[in-house]
N, C-alpha and C. Protein backbone atom coordinates (compact mmCIF):
# COMPACT_ATOMS: atom_id res chain seq x y z
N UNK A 1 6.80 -0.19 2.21
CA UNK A 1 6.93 0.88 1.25
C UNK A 1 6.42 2.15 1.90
N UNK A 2 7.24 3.42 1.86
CA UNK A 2 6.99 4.16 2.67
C UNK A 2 6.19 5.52 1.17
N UNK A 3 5.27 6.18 1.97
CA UNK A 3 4.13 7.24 1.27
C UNK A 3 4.27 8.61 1.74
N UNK A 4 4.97 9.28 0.71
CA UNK A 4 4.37 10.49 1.54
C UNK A 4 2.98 11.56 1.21
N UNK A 5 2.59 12.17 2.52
CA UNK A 5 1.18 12.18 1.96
C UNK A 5 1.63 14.32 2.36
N UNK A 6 0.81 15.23 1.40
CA UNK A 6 1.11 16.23 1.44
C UNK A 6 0.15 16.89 2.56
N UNK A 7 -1.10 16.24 2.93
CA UNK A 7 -2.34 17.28 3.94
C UNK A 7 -2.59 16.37 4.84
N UNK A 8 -3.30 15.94 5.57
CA UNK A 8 -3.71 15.42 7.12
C UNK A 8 -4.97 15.18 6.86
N UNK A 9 -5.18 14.74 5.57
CA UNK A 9 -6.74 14.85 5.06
C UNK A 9 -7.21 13.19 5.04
N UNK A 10 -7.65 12.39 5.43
CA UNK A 10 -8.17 10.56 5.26
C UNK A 10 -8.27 10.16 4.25
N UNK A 11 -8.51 11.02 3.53
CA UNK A 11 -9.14 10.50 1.71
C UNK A 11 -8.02 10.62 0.95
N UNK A 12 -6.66 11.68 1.42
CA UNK A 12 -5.43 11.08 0.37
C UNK A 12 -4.67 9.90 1.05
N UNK A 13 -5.17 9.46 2.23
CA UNK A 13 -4.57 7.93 2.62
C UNK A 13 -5.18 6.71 1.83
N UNK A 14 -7.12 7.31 2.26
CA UNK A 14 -7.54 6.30 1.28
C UNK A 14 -7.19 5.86 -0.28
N UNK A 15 -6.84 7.45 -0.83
CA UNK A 15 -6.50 7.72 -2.52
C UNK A 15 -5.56 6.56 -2.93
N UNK A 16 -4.27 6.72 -0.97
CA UNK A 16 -2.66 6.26 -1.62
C UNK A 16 -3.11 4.30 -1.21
N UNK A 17 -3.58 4.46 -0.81
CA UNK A 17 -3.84 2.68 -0.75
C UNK A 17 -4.75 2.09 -1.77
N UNK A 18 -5.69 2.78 -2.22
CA UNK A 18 -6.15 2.38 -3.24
C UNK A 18 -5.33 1.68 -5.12
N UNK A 19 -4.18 3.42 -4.81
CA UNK A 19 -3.69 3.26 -6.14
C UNK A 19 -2.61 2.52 -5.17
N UNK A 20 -1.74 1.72 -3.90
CA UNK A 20 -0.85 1.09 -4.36
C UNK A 20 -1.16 -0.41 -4.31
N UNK A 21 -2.78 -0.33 -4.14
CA UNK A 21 -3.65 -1.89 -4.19
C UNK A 21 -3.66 -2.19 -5.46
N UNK A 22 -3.63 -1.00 -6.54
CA UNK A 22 -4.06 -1.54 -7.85
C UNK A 22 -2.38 -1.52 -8.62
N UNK A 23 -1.38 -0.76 -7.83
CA UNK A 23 0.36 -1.04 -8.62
C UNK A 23 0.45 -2.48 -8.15
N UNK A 24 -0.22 -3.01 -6.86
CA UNK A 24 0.27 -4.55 -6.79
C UNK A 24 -0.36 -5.48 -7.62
N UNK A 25 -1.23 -5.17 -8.69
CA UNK A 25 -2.03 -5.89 -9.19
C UNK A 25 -3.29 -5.98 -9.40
N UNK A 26 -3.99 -5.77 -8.04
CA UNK A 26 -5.12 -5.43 -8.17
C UNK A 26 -6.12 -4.89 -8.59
N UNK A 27 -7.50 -5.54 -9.34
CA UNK A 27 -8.56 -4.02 -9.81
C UNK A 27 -9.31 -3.67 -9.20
N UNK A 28 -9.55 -2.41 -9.44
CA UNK A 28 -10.50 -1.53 -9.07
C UNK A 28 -11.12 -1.90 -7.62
N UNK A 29 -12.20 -3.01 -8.18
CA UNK A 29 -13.31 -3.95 -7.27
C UNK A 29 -12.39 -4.67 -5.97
N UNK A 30 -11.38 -5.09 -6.47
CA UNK A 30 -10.40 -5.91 -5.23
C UNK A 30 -9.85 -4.84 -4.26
N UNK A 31 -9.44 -3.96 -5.03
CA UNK A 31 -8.89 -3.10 -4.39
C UNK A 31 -10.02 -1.96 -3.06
N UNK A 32 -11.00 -1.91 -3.58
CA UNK A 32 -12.44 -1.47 -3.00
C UNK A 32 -12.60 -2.38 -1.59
N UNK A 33 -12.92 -3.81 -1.78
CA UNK A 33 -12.72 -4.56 -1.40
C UNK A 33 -12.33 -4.97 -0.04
N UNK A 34 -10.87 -4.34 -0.12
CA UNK A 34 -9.64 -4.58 0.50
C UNK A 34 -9.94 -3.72 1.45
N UNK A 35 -10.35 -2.29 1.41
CA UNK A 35 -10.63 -1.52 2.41
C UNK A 35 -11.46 -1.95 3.39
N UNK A 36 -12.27 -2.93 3.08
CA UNK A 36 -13.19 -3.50 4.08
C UNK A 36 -12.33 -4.05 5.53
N UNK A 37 -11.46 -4.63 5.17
CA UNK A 37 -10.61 -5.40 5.93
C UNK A 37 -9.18 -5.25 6.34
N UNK A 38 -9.01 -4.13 5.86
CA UNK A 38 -7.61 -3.25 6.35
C UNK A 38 -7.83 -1.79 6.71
N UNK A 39 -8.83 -1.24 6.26
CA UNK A 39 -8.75 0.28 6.77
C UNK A 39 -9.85 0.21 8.25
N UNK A 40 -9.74 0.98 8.81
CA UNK A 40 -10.53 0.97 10.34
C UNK A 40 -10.88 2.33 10.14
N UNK A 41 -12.52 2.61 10.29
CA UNK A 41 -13.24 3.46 10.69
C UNK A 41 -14.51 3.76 9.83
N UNK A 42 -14.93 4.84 9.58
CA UNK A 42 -16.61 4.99 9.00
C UNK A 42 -15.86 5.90 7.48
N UNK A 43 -16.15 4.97 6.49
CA UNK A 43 -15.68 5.80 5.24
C UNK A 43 -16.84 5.68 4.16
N UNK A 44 -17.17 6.49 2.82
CA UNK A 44 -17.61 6.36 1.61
C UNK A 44 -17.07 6.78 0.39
N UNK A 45 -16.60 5.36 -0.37
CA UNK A 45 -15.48 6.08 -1.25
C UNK A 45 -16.30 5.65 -2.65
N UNK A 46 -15.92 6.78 -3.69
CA UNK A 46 -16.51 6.24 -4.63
C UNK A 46 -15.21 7.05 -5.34
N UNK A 47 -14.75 5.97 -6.35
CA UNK A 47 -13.72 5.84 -7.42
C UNK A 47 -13.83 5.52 -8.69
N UNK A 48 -13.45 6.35 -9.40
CA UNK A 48 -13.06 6.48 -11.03
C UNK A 48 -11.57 6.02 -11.23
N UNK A 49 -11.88 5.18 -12.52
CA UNK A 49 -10.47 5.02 -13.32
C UNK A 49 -11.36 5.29 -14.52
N UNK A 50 -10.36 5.26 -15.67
CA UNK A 50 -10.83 5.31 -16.79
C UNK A 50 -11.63 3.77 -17.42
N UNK A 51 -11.30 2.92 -16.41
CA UNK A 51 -12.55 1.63 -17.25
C UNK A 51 -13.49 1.81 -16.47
N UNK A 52 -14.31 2.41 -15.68
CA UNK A 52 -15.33 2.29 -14.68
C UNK A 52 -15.12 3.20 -13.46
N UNK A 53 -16.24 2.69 -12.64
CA UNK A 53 -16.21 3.14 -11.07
C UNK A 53 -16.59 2.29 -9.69
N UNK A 54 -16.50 2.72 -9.06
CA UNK A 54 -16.59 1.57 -7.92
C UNK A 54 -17.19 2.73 -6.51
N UNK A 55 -17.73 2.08 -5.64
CA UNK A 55 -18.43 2.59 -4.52
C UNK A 55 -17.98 1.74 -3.12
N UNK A 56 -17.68 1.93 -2.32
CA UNK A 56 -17.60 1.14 -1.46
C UNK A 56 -17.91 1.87 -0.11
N UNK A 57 -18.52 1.14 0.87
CA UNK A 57 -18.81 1.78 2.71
C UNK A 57 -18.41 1.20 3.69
N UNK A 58 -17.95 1.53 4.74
CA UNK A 58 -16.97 0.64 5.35
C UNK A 58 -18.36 -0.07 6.82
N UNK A 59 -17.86 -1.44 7.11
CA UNK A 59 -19.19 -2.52 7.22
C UNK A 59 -19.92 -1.94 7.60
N UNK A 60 -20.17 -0.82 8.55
CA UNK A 60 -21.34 -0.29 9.62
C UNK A 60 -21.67 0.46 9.38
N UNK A 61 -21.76 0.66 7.93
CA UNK A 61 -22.23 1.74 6.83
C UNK A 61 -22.73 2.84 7.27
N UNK A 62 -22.00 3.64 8.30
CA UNK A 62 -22.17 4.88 9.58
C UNK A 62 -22.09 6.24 8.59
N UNK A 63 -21.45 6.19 7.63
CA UNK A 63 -21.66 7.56 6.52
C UNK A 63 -22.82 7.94 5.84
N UNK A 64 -23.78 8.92 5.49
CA UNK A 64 -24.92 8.34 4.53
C UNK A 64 -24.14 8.01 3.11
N UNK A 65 -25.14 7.89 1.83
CA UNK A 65 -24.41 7.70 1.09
C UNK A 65 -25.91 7.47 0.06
N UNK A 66 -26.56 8.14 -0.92
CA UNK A 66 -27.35 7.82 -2.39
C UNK A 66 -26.57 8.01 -3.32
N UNK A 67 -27.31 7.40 -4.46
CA UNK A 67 -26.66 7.10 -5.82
C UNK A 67 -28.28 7.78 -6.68
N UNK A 68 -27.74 8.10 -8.08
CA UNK A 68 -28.73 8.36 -8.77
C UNK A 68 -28.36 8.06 -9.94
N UNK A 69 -28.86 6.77 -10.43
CA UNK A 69 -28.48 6.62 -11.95
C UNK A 69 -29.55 6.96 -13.35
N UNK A 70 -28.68 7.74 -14.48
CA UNK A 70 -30.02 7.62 -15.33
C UNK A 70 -29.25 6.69 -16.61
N UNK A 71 -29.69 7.78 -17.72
CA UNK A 71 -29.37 7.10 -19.56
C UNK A 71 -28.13 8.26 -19.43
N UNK A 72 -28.33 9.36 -18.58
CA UNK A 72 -27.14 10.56 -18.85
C UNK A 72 -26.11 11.04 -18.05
N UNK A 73 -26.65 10.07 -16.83
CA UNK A 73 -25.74 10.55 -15.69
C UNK A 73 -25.38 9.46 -14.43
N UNK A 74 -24.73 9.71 -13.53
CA UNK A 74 -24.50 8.85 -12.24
C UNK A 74 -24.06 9.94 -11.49
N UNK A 75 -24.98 10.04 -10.25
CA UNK A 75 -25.07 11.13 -9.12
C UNK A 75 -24.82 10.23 -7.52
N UNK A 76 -23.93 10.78 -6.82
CA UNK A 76 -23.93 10.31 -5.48
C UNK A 76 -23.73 11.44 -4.85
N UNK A 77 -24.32 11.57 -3.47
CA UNK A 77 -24.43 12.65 -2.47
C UNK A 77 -24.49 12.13 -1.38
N UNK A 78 -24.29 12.51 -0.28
CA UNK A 78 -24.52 12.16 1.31
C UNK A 78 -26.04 13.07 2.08
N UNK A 79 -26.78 13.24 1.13
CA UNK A 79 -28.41 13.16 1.21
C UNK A 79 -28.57 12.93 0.29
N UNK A 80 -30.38 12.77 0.18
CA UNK A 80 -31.55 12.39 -0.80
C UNK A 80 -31.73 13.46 -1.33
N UNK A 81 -31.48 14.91 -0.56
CA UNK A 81 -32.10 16.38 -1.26
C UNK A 81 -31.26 16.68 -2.09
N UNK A 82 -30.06 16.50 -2.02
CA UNK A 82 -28.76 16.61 -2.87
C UNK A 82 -29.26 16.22 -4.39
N UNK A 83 -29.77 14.93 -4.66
CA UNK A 83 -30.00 14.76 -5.75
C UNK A 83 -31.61 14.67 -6.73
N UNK A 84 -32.57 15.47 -5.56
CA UNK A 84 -33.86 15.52 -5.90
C UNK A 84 -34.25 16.33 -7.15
N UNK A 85 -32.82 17.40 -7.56
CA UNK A 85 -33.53 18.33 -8.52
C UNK A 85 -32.47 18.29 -9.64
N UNK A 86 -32.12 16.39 -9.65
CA UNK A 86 -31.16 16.43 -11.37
C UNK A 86 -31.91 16.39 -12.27
């Protein structure tokens, strides 16, 4: 199945495999998943659908990557200072 992609950017490749992991069936989590073992290189993806979200790092977890969860929010940044003053 052929994609066309509009910029030279990694993250609308990642975007287009994601959503055609989840037209074959797949959710969210499988589809997350899947990148482990078909995409090649240093990624951090974190994805929204409308039932949830998902996080995933590719094995050699070479990107940084925090999370900040409260009662009001969910924060991720690629530093710690990024989210020191929610």
């Amino acid at each position: 199945e052929g994609m066309k992609f509009e910029t030279e950017n990694d993250t609308e490749v990642a975007a287009a495999y994601l959503s055609s992991q989840m037209a074959h069936g797949k959710n969210l989590g499988e589809a997350l998943e899947g990148t482990l073992s078909d995409l090649d290189g240093f990624f951090t993806f974190v994805v929204g659908t409308k039932n949830g979200f998902g996080v995933v790092r590719d094995p050699i977890a070479c990107k940084p990557a925090v999370m900040a969860e409260t009662d009001q929010y969910v924060a991720f940044g690629s530093e710690y200072r990024a989210l020191t003053k929610l």
